[in-house]
C-alpha atoms as a PDB file:
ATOM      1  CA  UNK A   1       0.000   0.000   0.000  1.00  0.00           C
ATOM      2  CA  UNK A   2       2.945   2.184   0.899  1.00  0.00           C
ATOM      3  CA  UNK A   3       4.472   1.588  -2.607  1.00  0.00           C
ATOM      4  CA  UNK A   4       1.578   2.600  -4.106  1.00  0.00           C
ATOM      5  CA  UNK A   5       1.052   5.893  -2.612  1.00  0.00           C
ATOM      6  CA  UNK A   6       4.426   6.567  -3.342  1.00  0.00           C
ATOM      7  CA  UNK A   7       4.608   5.756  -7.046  1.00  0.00           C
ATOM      8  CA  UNK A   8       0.677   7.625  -7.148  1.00  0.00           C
ATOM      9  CA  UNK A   9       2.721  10.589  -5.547  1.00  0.00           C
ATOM     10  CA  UNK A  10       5.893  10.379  -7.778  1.00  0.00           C
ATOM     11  CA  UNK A  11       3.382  10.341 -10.869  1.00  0.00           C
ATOM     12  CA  UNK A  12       1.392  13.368  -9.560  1.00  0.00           C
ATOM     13  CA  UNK A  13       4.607  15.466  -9.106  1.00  0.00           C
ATOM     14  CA  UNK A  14       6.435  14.648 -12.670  1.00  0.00           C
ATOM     15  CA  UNK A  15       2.980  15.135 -14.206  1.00  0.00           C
ATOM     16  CA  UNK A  16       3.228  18.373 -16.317  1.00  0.00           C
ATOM     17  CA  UNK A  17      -0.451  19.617 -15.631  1.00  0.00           C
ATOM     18  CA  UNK A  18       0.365  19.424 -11.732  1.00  0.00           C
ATOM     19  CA  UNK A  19       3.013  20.968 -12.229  1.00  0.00           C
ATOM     20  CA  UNK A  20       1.210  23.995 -14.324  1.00  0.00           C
ATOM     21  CA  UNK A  21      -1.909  24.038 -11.312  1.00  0.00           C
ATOM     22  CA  UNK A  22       0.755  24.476  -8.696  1.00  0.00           C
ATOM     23  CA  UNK A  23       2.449  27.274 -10.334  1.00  0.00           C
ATOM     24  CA  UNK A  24      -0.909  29.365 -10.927  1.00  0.00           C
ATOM     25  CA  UNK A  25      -1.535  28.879  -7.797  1.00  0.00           C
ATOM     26  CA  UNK A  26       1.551  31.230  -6.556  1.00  0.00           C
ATOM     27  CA  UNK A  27       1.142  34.376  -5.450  1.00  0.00           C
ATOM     28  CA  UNK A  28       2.361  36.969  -8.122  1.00  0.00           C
ATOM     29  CA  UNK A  29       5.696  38.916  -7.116  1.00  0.00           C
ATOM     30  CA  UNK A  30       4.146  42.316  -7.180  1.00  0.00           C
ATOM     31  CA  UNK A  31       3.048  44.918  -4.620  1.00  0.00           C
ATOM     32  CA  UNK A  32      -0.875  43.623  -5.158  1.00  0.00           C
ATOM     33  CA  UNK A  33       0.266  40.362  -4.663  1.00  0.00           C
ATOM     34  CA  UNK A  34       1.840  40.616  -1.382  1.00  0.00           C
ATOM     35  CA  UNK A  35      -1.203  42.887  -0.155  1.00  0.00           C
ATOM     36  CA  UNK A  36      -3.581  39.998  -1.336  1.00  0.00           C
ATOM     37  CA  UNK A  37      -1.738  37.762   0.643  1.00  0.00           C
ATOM     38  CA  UNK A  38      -1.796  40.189   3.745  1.00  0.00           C
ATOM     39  CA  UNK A  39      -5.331  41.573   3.252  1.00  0.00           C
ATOM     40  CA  UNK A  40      -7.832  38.450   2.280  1.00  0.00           C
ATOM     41  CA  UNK A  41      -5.830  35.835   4.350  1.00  0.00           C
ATOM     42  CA  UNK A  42      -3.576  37.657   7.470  1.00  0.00           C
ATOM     43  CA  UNK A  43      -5.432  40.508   8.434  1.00  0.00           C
ATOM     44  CA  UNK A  44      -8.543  38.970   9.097  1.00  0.00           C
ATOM     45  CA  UNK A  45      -7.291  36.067  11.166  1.00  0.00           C
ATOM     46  CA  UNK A  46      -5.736  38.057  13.378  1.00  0.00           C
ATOM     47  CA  UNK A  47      -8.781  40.415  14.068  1.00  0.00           C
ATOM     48  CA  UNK A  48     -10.859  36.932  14.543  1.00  0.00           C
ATOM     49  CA  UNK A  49      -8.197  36.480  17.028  1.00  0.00           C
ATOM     50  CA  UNK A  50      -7.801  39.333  18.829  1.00  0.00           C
ATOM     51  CA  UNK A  51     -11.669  40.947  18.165  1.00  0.00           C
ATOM     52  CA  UNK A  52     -13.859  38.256  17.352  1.00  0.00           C
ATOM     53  CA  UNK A  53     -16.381  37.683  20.720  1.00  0.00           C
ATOM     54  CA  UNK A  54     -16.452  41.458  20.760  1.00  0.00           C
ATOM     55  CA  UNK A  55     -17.672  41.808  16.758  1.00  0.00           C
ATOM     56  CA  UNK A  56     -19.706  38.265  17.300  1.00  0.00           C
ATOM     57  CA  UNK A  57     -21.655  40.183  20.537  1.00  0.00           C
ATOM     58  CA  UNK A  58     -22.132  43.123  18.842  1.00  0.00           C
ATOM     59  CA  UNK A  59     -23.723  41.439  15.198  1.00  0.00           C
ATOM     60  CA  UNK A  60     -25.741  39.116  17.553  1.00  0.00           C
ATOM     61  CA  UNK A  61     -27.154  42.527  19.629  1.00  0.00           C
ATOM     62  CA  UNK A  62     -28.160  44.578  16.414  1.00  0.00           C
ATOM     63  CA  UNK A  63     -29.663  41.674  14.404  1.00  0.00           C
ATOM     64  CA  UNK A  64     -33.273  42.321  16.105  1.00  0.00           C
ATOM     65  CA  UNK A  65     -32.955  45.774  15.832  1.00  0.00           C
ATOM     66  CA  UNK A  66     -32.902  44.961  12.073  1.00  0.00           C
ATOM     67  CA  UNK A  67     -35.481  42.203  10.841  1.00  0.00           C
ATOM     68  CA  UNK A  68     -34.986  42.443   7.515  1.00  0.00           C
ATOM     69  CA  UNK A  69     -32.595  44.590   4.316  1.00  0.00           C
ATOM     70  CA  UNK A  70     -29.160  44.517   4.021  1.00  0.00           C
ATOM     71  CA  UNK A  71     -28.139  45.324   7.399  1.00  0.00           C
ATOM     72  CA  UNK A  72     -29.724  41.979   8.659  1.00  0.00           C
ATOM     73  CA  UNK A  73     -27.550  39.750   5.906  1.00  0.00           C
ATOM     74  CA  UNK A  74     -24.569  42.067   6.954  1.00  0.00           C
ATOM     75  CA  UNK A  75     -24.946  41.296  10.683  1.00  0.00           C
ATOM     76  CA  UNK A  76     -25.363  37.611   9.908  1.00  0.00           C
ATOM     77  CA  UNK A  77     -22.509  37.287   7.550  1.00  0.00           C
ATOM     78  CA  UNK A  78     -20.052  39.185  10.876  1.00  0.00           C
ATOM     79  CA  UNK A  79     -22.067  36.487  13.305  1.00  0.00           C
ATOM     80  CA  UNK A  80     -21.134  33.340  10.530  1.00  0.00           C
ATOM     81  CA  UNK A  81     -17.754  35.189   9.844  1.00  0.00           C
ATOM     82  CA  UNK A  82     -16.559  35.582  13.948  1.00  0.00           C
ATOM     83  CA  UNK A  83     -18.315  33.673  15.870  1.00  0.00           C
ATOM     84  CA  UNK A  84     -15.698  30.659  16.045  1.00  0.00           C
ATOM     85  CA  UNK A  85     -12.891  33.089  16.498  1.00  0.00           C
ATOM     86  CA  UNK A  86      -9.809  32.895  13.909  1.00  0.00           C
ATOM     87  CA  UNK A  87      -8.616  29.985  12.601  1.00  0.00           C
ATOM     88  CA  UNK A  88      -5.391  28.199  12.816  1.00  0.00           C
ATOM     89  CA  UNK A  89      -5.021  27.026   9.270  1.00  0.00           C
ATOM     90  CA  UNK A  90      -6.629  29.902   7.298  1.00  0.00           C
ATOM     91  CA  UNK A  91      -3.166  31.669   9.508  1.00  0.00           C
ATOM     92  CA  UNK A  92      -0.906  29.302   8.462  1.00  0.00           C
ATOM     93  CA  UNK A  93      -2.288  29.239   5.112  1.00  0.00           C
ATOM     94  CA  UNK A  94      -1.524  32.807   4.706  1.00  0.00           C
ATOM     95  CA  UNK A  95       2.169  32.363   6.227  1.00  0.00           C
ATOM     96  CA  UNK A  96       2.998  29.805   3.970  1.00  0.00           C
ATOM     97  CA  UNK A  97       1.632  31.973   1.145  1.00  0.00           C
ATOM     98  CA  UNK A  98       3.742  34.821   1.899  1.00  0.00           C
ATOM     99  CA  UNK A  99       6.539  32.748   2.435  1.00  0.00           C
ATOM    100  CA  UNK A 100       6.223  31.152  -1.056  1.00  0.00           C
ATOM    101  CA  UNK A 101       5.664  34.317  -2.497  1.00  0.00           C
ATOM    102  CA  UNK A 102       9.266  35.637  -2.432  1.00  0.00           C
ATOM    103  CA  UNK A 103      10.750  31.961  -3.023  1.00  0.00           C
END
């Protein structure tokens, strides 16, 4: 079983179309691409961390205040969005991204 995975593995990284996927999957070496990085996966796991019960309270105190409209989707999306504080992975994720980014 061990052989297999390891010749399924060997395959998958000599094949040309992994190879392709992987690589437009990297970051671009630019200014935007750096501040994607930071902005959509960094920034907000650190505010889940540091700010998330106190967002999550507030979004769960000003949804009856607004039955229905935008407002109410908004204040559901921040509830969905904080409620489980920041996450581990999406951190690393980003790290790893940045990391990659200038190798």
């Amino acid at each position: 079983m061990q052989t297999k995975i390891k010749l399924k593995t060997q395959k998958l990284i000599q094949n040309p179309a992994a190879k392709k996927a992987l690589t437009s999957l990297k970051p671009e070496k630019s200014l935007w691409g750096f501040a994607g990085v930071i902005l959509f996966f960094i920034i907000p796991e650190i505010v889940a961390f540091i700010w998330g019960d106190e967002i999550t309270k507030f979004a769960k105190e000003a949804l009856p205040a607004n039955p229905s409209g935008i407002t109410h989707y908004w204040y559901e999306f921040l509830v969905m969005l904080f409620e489980s504080g920041g996450s581990w992975i999406n951190l690393l994720l980003g790290i790893a991204l940045l990391v990659w980014l200038f190798f």
